[in-house]
Protein backbone atom coordinates (compact mmCIF):
# COMPACT_ATOMS: atom_id res chain seq x y z
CA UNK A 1 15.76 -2.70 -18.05
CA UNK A 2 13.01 -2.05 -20.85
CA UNK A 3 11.81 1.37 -21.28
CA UNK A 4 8.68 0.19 -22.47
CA UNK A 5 8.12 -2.36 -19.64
CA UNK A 6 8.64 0.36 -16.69
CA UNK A 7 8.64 3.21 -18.03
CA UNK A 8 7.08 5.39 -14.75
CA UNK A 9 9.85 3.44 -12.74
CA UNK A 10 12.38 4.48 -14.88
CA UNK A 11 11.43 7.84 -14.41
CA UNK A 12 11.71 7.57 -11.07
CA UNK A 13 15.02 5.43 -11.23
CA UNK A 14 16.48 8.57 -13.59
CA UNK A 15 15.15 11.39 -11.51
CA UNK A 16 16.82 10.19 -7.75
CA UNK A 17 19.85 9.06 -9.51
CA UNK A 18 20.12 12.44 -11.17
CA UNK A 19 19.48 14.06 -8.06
CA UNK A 20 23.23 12.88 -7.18
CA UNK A 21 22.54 10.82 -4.13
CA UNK A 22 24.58 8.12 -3.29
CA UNK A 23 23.42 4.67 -1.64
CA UNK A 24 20.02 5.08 -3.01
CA UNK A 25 16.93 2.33 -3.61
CA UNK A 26 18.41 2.25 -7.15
CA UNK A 27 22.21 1.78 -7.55
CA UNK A 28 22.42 -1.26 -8.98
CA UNK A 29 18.95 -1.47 -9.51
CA UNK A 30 19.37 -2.81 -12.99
CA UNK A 31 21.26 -5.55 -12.88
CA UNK A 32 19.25 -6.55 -9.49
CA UNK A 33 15.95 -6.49 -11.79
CA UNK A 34 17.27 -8.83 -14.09
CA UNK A 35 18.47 -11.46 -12.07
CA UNK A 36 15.81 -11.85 -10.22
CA UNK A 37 12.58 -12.75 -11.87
CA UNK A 38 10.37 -12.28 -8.65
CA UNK A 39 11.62 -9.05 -8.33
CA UNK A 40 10.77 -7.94 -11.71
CA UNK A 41 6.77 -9.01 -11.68
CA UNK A 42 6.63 -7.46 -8.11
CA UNK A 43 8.02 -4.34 -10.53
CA UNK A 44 5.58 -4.92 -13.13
CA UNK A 45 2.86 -5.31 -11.01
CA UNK A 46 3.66 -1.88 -9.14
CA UNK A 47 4.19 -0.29 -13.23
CA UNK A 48 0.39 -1.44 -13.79
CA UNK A 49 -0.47 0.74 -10.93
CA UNK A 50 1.01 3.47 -11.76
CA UNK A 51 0.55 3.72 -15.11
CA UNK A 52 -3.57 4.20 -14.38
CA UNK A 53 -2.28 7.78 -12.94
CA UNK A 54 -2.99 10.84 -14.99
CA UNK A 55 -0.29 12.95 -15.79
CA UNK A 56 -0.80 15.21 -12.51
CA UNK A 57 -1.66 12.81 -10.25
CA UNK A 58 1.59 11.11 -11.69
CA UNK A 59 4.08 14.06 -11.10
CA UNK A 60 1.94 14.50 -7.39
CA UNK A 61 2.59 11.17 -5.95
CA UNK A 62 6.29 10.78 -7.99
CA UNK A 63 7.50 14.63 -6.31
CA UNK A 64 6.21 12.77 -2.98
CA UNK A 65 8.04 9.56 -3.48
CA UNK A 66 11.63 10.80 -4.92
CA UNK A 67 13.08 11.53 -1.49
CA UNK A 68 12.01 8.64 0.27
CA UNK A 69 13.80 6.38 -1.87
CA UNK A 70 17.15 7.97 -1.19
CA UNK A 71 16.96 8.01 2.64
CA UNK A 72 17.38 3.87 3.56
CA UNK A 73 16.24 3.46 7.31
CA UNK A 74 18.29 1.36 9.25
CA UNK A 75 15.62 -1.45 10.16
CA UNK A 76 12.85 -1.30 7.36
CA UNK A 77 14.77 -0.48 4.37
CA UNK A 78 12.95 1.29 1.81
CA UNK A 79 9.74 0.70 2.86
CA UNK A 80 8.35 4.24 3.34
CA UNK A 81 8.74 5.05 -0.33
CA UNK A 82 6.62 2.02 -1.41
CA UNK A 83 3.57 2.85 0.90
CA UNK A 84 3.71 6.01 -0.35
CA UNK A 85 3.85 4.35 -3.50
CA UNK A 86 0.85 2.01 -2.71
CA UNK A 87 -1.23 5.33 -3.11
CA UNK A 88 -1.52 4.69 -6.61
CA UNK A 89 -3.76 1.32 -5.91
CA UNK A 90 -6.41 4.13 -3.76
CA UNK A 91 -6.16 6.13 -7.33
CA UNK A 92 -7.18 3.18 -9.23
CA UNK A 93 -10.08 2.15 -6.90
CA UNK A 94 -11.91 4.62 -7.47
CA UNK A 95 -11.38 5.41 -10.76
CA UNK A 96 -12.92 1.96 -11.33
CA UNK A 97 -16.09 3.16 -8.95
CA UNK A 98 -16.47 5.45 -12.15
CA UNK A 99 -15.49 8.29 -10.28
CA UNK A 100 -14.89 11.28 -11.65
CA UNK A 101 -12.09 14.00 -10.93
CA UNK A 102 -10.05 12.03 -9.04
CA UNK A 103 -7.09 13.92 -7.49
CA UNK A 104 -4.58 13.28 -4.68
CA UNK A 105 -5.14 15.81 -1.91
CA UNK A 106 -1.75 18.03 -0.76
CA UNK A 107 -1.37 18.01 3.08
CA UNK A 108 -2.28 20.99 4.84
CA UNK A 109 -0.36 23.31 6.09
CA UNK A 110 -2.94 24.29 8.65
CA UNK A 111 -1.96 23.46 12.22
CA UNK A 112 -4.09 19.84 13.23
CA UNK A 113 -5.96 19.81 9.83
CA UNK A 114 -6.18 16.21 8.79
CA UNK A 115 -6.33 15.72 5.17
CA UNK A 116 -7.49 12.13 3.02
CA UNK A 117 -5.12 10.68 0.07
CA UNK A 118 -7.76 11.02 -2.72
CA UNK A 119 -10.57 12.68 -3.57
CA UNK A 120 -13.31 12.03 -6.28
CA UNK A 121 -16.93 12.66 -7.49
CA UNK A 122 -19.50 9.90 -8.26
CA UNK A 123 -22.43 12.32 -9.52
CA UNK A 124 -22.85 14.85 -6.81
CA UNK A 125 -21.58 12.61 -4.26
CA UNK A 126 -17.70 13.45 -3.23
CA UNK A 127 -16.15 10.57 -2.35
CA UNK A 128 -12.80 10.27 -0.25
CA UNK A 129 -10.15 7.34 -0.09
CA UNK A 130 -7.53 7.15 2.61
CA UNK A 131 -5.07 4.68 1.76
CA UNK A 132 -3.35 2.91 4.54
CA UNK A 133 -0.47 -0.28 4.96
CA UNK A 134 0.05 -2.48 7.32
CA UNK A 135 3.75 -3.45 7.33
CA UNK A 136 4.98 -6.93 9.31
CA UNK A 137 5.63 -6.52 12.82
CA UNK A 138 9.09 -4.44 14.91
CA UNK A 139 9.77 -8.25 15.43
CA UNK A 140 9.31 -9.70 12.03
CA UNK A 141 11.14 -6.83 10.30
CA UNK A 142 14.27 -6.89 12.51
CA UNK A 143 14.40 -10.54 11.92
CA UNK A 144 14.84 -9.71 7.73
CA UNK A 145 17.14 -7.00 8.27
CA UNK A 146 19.02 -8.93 9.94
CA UNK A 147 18.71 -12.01 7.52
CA UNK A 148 19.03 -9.38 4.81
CA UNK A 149 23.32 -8.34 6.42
CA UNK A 150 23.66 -12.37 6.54
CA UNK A 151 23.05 -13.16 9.88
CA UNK A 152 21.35 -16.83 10.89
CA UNK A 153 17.85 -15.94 12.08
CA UNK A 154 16.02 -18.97 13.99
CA UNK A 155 12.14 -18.41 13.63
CA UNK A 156 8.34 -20.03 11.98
CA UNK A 157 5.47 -18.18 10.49
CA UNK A 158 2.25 -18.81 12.72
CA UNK A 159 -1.10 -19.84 10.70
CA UNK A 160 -3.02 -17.18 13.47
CA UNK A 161 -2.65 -14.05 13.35
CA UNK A 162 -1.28 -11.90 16.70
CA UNK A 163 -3.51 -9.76 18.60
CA UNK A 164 -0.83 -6.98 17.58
CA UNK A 165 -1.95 -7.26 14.06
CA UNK A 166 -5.82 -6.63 15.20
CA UNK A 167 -4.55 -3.68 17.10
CA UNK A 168 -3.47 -2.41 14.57
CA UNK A 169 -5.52 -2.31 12.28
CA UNK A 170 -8.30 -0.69 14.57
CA UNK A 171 -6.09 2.18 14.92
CA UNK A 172 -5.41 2.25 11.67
CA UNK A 173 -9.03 2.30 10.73
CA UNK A 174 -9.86 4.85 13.47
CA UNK A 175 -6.90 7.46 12.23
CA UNK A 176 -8.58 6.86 8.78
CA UNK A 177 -11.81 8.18 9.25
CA UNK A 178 -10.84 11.02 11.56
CA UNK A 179 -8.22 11.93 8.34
CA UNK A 180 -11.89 12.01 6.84
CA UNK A 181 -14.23 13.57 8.85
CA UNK A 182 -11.61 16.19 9.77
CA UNK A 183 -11.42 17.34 6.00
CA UNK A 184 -14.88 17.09 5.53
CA UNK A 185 -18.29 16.85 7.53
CA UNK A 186 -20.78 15.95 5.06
CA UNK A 187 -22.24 12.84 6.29
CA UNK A 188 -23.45 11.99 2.28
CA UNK A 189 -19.86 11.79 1.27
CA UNK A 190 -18.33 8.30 0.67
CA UNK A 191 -15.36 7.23 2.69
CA UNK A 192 -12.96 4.41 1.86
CA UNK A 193 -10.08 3.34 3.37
CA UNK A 194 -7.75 1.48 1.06
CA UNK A 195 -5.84 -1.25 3.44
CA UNK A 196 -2.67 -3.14 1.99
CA UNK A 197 -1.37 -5.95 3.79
CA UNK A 198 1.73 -7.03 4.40
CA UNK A 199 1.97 -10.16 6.64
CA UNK A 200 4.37 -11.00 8.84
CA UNK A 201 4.48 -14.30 6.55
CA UNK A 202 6.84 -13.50 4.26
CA UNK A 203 5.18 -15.84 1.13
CA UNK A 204 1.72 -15.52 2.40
CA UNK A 205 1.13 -18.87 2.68
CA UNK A 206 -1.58 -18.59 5.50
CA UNK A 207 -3.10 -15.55 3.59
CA UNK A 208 -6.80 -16.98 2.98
CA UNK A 209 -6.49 -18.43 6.76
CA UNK A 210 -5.37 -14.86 7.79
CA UNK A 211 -8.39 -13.44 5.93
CA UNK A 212 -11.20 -16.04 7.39
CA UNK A 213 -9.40 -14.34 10.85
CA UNK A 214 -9.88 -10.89 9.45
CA UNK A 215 -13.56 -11.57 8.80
CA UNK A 216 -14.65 -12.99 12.08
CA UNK A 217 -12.93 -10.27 14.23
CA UNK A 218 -14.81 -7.81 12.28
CA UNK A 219 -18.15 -9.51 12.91
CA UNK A 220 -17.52 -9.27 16.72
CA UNK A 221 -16.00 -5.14 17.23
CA UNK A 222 -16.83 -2.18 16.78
CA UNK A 223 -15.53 -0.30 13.76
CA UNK A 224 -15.99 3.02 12.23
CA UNK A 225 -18.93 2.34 9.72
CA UNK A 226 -17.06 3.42 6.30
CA UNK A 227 -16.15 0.63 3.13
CA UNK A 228 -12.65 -0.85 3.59
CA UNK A 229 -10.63 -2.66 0.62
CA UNK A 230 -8.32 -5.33 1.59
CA UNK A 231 -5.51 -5.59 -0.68
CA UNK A 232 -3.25 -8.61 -0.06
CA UNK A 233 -0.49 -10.42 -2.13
CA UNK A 234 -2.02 -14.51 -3.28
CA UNK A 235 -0.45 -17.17 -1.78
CA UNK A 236 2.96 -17.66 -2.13
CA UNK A 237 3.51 -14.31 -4.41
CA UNK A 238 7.18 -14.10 -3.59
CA UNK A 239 8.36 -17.33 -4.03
CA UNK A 240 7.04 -17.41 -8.27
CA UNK A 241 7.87 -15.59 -10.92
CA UNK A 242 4.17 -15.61 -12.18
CA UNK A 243 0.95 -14.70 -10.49
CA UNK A 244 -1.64 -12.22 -9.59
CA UNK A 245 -0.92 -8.96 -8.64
CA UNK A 246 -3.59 -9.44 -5.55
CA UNK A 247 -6.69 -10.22 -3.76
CA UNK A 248 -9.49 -7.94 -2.88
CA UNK A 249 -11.68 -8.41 -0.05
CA UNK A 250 -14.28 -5.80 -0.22
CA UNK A 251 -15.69 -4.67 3.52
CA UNK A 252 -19.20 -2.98 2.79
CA UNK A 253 -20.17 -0.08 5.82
CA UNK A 254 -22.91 -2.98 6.85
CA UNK A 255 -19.91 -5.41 6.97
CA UNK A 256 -21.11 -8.01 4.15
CA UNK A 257 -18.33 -9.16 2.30
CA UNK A 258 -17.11 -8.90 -1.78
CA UNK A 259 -14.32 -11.10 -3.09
CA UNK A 260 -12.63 -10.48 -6.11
């Protein structure tokens, strides 16, 4: 692998394989790069995020990550280490709000005290981002673990999305703003919650159906009145080698709508 390409993964490949761990994300990682050219742009992709961190958010979120990519779990793989990960794409949201002193915010150690991701100021204004994933289904991500040892899994990706997924997500919107509110009160602040997707449909090929679905559910309920980013792979991101990184869909508190 190129150095110059990734060089914040590499870091991170160097500093859990130096921690002397064995069966971590990365043995092998290499080679796996290499011969597989979706894997790499997924790779780049996540690079371009990271490298938007300044050098203390950087050694924040990397500190945060290293252990999570040596402990495997037995159903979802790796998949805690690249939410936590994902918090990099919160980072970069609001540093293109022009906002300034962005930091990531340390959990507190005080019993019950929620705390938000990120932090920034836009003027006097402090403005908070909670960044949050959805991951596919208990179903869906048995069925690729089990794919994943070589086992014949019978199954079709539906064009509508489950009521699961829209259960989901309220919570998920909910726990967001309470993270929020808890750390701070001021009803002036700005409060984002940074939402990556992850479909149950593995290439996204119903993603802009899936979205039209988001949209209209949102219309109709009752959800905590603070901006929401959609983040969501294009269509059929992990079946080519080249493409966007994403698609935003921009959720204003008055719930009109910005595509980018």
């Amino acid at each position: 692998m190129c150095r110059n390409d990734l060089p914040r993964i590499c870091e991170i490949r160097d500093c859990v394989l130096n921690r002397g761990c064995s069966g971590t994300y990365f043995d092998n990682f290499d080679q796996s790069v290499a011969d597989n050219p979706v894997k790499r742009k997924h790779f780049v992709h996540l690079e371009a995020e990271l490298a938007g961190l300044d050098a203390a958010a950087w050694k924040f979120l990397k500190d945060q990550v290293l252990p999570l990519f040596e402990r495997r779990h037995e159903v979802r793989g790796w998949q805690a280490a690249f939410d936590k990960l994902n918090e990099a794409k919160g980072y970069n949201y609001l540093t293109t709000l022009d906002c300034t002193d962005v930091t990531f915010i340390p959990v507190s150690s005080a019993p019950g005290q929620k705390t938000p991701d990120l932090e920034g100021k836009l003027g006097a204004k402090r403005v908070f981002c909670e960044v949050k994933t959805i991951n596919p289904s208990d179903i869906e991500a048995a069925s690729r673990s089990a794919v994943a040892r070589g086992q014949i899994v019978s199954g079709s990706t539906q064009g509508t999305l489950p009521d699961g997924f829209f259960d989901k997500l309220i919570a998920t919107l909910r726990i967001a703003e309470t993270q929020m509110r808890s750390y701070c009160s001021d009803e002036i602040a700005r409060r984002i919650v940074y939402v990556i997707l992850n479909f149950d449909d593995l290439l996204n090929e119903y993603a802009e159906d899936y979205f039209g679905q988001i949209q209209d559910f949102m219309k109709t309920n009752t959800l905590p009145e603070i901006e929401i980013i959609f983040d969501a792979k294009p269509k059929f991101y992990s079946a080519t080698s080249e493409s966007a990184s994403r698609r935003l869909f921009i959720c204003t508190p008055d719930r009109s709508w910005i595509v980018q």
